[in-house]
PDB file of N, CA and C in Angstrom:
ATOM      1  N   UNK A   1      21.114   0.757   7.374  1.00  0.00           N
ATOM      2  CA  UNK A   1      21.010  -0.360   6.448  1.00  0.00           C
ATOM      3  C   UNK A   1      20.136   0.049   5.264  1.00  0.00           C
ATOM      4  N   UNK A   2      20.818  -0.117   4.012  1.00  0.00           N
ATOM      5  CA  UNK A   2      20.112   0.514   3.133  1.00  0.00           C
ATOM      6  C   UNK A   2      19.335  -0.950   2.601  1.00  0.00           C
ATOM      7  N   UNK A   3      18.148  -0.896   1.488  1.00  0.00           N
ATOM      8  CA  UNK A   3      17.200  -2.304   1.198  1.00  0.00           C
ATOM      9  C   UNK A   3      17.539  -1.756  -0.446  1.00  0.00           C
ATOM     10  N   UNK A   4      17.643  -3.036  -0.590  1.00  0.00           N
ATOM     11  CA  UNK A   4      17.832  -3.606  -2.250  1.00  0.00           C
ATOM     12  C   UNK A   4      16.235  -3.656  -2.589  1.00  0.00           C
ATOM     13  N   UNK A   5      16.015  -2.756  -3.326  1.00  0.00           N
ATOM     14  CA  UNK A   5      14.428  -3.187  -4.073  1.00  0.00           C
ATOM     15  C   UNK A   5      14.523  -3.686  -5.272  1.00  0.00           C
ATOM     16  N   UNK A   6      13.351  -4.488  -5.663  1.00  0.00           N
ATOM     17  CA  UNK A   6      13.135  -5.498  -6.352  1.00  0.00           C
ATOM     18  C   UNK A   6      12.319  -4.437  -7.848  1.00  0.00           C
ATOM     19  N   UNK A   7      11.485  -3.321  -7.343  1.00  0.00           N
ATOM     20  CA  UNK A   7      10.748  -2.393  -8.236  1.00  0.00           C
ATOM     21  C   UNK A   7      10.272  -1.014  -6.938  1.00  0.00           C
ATOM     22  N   UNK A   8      10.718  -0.271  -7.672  1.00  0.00           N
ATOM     23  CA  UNK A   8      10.401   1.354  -6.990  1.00  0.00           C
ATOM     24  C   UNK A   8       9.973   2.190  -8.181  1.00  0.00           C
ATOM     25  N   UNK A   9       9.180   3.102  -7.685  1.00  0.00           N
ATOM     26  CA  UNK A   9       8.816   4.031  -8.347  1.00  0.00           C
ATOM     27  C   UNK A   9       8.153   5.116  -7.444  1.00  0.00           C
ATOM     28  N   UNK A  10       7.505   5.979  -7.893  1.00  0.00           N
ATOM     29  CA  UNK A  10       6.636   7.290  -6.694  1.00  0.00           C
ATOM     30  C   UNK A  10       5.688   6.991  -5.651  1.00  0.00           C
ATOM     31  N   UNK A  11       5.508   5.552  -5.997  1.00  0.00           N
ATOM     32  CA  UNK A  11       4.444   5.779  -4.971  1.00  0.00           C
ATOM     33  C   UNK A  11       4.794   4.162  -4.039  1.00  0.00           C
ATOM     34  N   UNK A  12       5.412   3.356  -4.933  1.00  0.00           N
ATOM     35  CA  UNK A  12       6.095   2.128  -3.917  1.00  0.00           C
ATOM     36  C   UNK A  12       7.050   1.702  -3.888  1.00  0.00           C
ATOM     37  N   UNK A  13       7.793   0.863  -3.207  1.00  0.00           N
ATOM     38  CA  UNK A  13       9.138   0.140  -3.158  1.00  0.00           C
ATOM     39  C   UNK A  13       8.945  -1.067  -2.685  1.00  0.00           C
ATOM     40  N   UNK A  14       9.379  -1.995  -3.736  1.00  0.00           N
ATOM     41  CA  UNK A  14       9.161  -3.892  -3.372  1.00  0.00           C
ATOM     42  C   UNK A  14      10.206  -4.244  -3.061  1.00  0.00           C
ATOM     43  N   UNK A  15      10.662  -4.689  -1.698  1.00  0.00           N
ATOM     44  CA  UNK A  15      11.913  -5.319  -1.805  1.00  0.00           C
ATOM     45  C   UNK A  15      11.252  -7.001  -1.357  1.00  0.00           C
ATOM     46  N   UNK A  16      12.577  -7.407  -1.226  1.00  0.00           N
ATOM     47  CA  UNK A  16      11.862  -9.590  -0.995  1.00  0.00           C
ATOM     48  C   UNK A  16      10.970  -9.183   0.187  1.00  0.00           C
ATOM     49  N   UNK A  17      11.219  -8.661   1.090  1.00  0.00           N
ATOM     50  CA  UNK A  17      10.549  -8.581   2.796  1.00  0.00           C
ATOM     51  C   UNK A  17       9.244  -7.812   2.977  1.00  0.00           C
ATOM     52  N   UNK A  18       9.404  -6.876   1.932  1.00  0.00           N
ATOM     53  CA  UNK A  18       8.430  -5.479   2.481  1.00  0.00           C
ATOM     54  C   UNK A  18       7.874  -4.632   1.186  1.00  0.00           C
ATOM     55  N   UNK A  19       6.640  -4.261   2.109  1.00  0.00           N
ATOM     56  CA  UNK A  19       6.479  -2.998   0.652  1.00  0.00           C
ATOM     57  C   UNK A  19       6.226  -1.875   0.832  1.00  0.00           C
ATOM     58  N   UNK A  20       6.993  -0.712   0.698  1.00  0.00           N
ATOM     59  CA  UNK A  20       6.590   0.707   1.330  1.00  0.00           C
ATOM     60  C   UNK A  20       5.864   1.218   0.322  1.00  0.00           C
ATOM     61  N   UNK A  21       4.838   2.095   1.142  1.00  0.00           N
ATOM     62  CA  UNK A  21       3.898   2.922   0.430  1.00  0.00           C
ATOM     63  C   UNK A  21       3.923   4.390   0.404  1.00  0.00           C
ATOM     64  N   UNK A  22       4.682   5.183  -0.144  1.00  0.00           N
ATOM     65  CA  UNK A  22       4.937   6.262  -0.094  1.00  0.00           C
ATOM     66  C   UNK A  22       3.764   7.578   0.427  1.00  0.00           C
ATOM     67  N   UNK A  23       4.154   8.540   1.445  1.00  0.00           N
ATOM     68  CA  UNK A  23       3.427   9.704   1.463  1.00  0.00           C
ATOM     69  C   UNK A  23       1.477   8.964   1.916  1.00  0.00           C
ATOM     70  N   UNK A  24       2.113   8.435   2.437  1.00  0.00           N
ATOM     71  CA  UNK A  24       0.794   7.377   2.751  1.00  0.00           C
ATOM     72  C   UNK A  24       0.025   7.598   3.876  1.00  0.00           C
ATOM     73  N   UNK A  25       0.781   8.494   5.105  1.00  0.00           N
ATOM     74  CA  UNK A  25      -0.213   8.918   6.053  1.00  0.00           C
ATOM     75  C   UNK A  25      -0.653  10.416   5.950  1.00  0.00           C
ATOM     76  N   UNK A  26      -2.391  10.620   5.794  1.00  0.00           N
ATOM     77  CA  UNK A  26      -2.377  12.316   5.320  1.00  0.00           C
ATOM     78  C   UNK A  26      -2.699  13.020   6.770  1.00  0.00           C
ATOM     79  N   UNK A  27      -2.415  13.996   7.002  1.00  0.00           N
ATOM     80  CA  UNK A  27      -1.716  15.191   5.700  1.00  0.00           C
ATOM     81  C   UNK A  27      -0.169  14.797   5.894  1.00  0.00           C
ATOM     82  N   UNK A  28       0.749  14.218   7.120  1.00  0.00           N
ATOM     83  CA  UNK A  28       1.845  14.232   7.329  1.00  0.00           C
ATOM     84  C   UNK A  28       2.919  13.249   6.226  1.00  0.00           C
ATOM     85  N   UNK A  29       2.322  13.098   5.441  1.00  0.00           N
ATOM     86  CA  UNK A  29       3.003  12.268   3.758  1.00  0.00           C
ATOM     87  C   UNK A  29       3.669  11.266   4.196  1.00  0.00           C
ATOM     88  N   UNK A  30       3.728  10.462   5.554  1.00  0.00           N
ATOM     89  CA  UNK A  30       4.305   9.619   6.183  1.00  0.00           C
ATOM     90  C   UNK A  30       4.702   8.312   5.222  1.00  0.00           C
ATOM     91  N   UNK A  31       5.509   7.779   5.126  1.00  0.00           N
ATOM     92  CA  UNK A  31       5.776   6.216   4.585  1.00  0.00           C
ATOM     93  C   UNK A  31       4.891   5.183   5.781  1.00  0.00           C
ATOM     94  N   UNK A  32       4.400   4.040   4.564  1.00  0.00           N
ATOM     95  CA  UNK A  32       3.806   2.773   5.264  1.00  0.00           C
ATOM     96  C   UNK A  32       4.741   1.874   5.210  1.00  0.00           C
ATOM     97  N   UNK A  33       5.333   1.027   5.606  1.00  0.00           N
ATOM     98  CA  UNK A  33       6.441  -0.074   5.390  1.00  0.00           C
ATOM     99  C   UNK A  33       5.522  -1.663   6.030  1.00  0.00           C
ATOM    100  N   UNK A  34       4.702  -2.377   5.169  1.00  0.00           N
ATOM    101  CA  UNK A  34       4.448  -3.563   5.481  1.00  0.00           C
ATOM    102  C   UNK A  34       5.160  -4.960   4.894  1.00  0.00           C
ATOM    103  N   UNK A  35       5.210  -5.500   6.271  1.00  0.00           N
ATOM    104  CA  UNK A  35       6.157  -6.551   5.902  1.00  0.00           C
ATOM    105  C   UNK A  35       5.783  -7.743   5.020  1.00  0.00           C
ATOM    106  N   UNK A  36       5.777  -8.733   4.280  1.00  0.00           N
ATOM    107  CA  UNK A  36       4.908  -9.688   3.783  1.00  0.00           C
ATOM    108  C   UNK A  36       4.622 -10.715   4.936  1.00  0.00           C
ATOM    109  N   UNK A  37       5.548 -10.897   5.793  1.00  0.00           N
ATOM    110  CA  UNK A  37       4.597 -11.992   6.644  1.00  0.00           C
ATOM    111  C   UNK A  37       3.698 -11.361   7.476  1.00  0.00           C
ATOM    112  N   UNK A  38       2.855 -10.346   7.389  1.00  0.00           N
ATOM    113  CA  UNK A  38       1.955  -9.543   8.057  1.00  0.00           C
ATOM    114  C   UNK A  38       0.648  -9.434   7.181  1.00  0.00           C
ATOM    115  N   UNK A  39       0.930  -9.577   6.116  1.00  0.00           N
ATOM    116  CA  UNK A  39      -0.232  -9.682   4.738  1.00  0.00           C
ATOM    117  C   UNK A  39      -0.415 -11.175   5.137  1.00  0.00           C
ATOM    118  N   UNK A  40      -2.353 -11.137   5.701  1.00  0.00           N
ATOM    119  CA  UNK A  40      -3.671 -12.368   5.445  1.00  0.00           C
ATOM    120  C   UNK A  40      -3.508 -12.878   4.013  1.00  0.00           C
ATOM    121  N   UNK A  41      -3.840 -12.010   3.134  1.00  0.00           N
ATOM    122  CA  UNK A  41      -4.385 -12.489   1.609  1.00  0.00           C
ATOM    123  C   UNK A  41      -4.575 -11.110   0.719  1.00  0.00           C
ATOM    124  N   UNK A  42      -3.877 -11.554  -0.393  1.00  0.00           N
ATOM    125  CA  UNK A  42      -4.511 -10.366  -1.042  1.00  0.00           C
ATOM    126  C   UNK A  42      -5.519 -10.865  -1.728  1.00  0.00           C
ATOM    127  N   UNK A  43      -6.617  -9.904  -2.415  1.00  0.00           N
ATOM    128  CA  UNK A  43      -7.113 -10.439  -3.291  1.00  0.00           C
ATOM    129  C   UNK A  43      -7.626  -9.434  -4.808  1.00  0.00           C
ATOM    130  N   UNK A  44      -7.430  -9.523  -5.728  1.00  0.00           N
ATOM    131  CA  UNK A  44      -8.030  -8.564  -6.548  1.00  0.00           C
ATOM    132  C   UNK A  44      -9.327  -8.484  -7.062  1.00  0.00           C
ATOM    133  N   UNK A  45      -9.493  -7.341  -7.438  1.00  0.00           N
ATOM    134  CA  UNK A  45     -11.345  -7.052  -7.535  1.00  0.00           C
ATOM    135  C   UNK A  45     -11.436  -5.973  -8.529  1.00  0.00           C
ATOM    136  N   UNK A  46     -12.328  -6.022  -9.305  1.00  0.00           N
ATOM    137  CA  UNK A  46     -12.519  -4.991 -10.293  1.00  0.00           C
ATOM    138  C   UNK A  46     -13.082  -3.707  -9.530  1.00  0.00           C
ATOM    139  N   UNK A  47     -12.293  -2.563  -9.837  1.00  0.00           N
ATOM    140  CA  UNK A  47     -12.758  -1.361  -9.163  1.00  0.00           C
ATOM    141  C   UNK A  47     -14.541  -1.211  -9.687  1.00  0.00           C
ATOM    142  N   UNK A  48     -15.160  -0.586  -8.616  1.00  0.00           N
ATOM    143  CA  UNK A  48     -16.419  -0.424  -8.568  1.00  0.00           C
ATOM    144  C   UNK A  48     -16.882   1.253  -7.826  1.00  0.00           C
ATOM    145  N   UNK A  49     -17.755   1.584  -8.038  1.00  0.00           N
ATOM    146  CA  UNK A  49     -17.932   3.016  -6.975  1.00  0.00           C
ATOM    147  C   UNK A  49     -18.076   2.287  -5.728  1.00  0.00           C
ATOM    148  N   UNK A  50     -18.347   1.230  -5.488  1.00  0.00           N
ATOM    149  CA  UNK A  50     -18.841   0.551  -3.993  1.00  0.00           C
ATOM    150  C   UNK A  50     -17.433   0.263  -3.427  1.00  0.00           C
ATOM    151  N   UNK A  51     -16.366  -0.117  -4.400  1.00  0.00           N
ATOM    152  CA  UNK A  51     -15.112  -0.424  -3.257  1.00  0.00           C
ATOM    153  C   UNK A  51     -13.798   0.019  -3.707  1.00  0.00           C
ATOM    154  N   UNK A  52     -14.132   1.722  -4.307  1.00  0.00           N
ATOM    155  CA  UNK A  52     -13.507   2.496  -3.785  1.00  0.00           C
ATOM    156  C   UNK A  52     -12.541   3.088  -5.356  1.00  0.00           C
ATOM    157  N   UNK A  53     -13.720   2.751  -6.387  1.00  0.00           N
ATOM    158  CA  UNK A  53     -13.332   2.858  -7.712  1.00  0.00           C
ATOM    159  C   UNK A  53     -12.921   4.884  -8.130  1.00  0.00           C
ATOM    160  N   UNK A  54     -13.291   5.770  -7.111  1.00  0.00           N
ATOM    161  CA  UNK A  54     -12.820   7.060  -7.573  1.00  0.00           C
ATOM    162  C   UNK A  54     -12.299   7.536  -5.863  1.00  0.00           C
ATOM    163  N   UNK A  55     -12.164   6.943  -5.459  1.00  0.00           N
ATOM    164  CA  UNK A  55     -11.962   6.901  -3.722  1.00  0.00           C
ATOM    165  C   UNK A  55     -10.274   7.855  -4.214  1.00  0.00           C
ATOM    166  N   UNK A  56      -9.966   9.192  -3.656  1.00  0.00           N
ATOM    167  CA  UNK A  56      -9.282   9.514  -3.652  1.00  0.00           C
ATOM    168  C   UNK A  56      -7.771   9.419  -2.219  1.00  0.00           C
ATOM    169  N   UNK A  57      -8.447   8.927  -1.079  1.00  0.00           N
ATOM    170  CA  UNK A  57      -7.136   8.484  -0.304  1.00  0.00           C
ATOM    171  C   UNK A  57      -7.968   7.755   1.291  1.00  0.00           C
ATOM    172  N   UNK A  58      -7.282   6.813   1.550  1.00  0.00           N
ATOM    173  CA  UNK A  58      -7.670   5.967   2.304  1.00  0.00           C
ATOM    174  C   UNK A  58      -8.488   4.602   2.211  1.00  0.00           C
ATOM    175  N   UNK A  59      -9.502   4.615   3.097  1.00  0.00           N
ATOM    176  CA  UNK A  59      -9.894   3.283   2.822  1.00  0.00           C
ATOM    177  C   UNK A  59     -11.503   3.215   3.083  1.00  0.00           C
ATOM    178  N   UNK A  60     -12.081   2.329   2.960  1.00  0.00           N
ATOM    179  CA  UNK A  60     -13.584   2.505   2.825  1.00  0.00           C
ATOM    180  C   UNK A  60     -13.684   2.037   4.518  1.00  0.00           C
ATOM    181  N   UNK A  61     -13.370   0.578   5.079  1.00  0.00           N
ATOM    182  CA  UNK A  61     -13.097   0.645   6.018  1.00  0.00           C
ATOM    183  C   UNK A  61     -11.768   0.255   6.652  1.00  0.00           C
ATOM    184  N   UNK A  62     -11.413  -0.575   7.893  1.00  0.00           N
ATOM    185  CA  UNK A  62      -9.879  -0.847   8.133  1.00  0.00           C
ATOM    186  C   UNK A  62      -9.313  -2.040   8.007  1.00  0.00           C
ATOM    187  N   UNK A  63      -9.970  -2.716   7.477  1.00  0.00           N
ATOM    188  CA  UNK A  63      -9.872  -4.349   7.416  1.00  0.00           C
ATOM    189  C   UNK A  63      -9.768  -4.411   5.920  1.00  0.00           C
ATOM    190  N   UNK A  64     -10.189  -3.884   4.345  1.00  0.00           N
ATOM    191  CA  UNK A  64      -9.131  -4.000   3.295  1.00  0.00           C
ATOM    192  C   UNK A  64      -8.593  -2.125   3.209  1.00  0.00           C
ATOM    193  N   UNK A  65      -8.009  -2.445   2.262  1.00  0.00           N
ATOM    194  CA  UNK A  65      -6.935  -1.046   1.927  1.00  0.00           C
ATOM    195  C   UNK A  65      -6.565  -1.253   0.685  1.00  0.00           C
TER     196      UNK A  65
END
């Protein structure tokens, strides 16, 4: 089953359901595929050195991303 995306490019793919995150597990460049009814909340925040403003891959801890 192929997915109709909504916006793709190198590093994501939006379709209505899901959003893959390309090359996303290191070192094995794995795809992330999260669904939207699995997303709490997003929220946006001005990058900072404290949450992750030159952070080159991963996450500060496992609870945001």
């Amino acid at each position: 089953m192929t997915e109709d995306y909504i916006y793709k490019d190198s590093l994501v793919a939006i379709s209505n359901y899901s959003i893959t995150f390309f090359n996303y597990y290191y070192p094995t460049k794995k795809n992330l595929t999260v669904e939207f009814g699995d997303i709490e909340k997003i929220e946006i925040k001005k990058l900072t050195l404290l949450n992750g403003k030159y952070r080159f891959w991963g996450t500060g801890n496992f609870i945001c991303w």
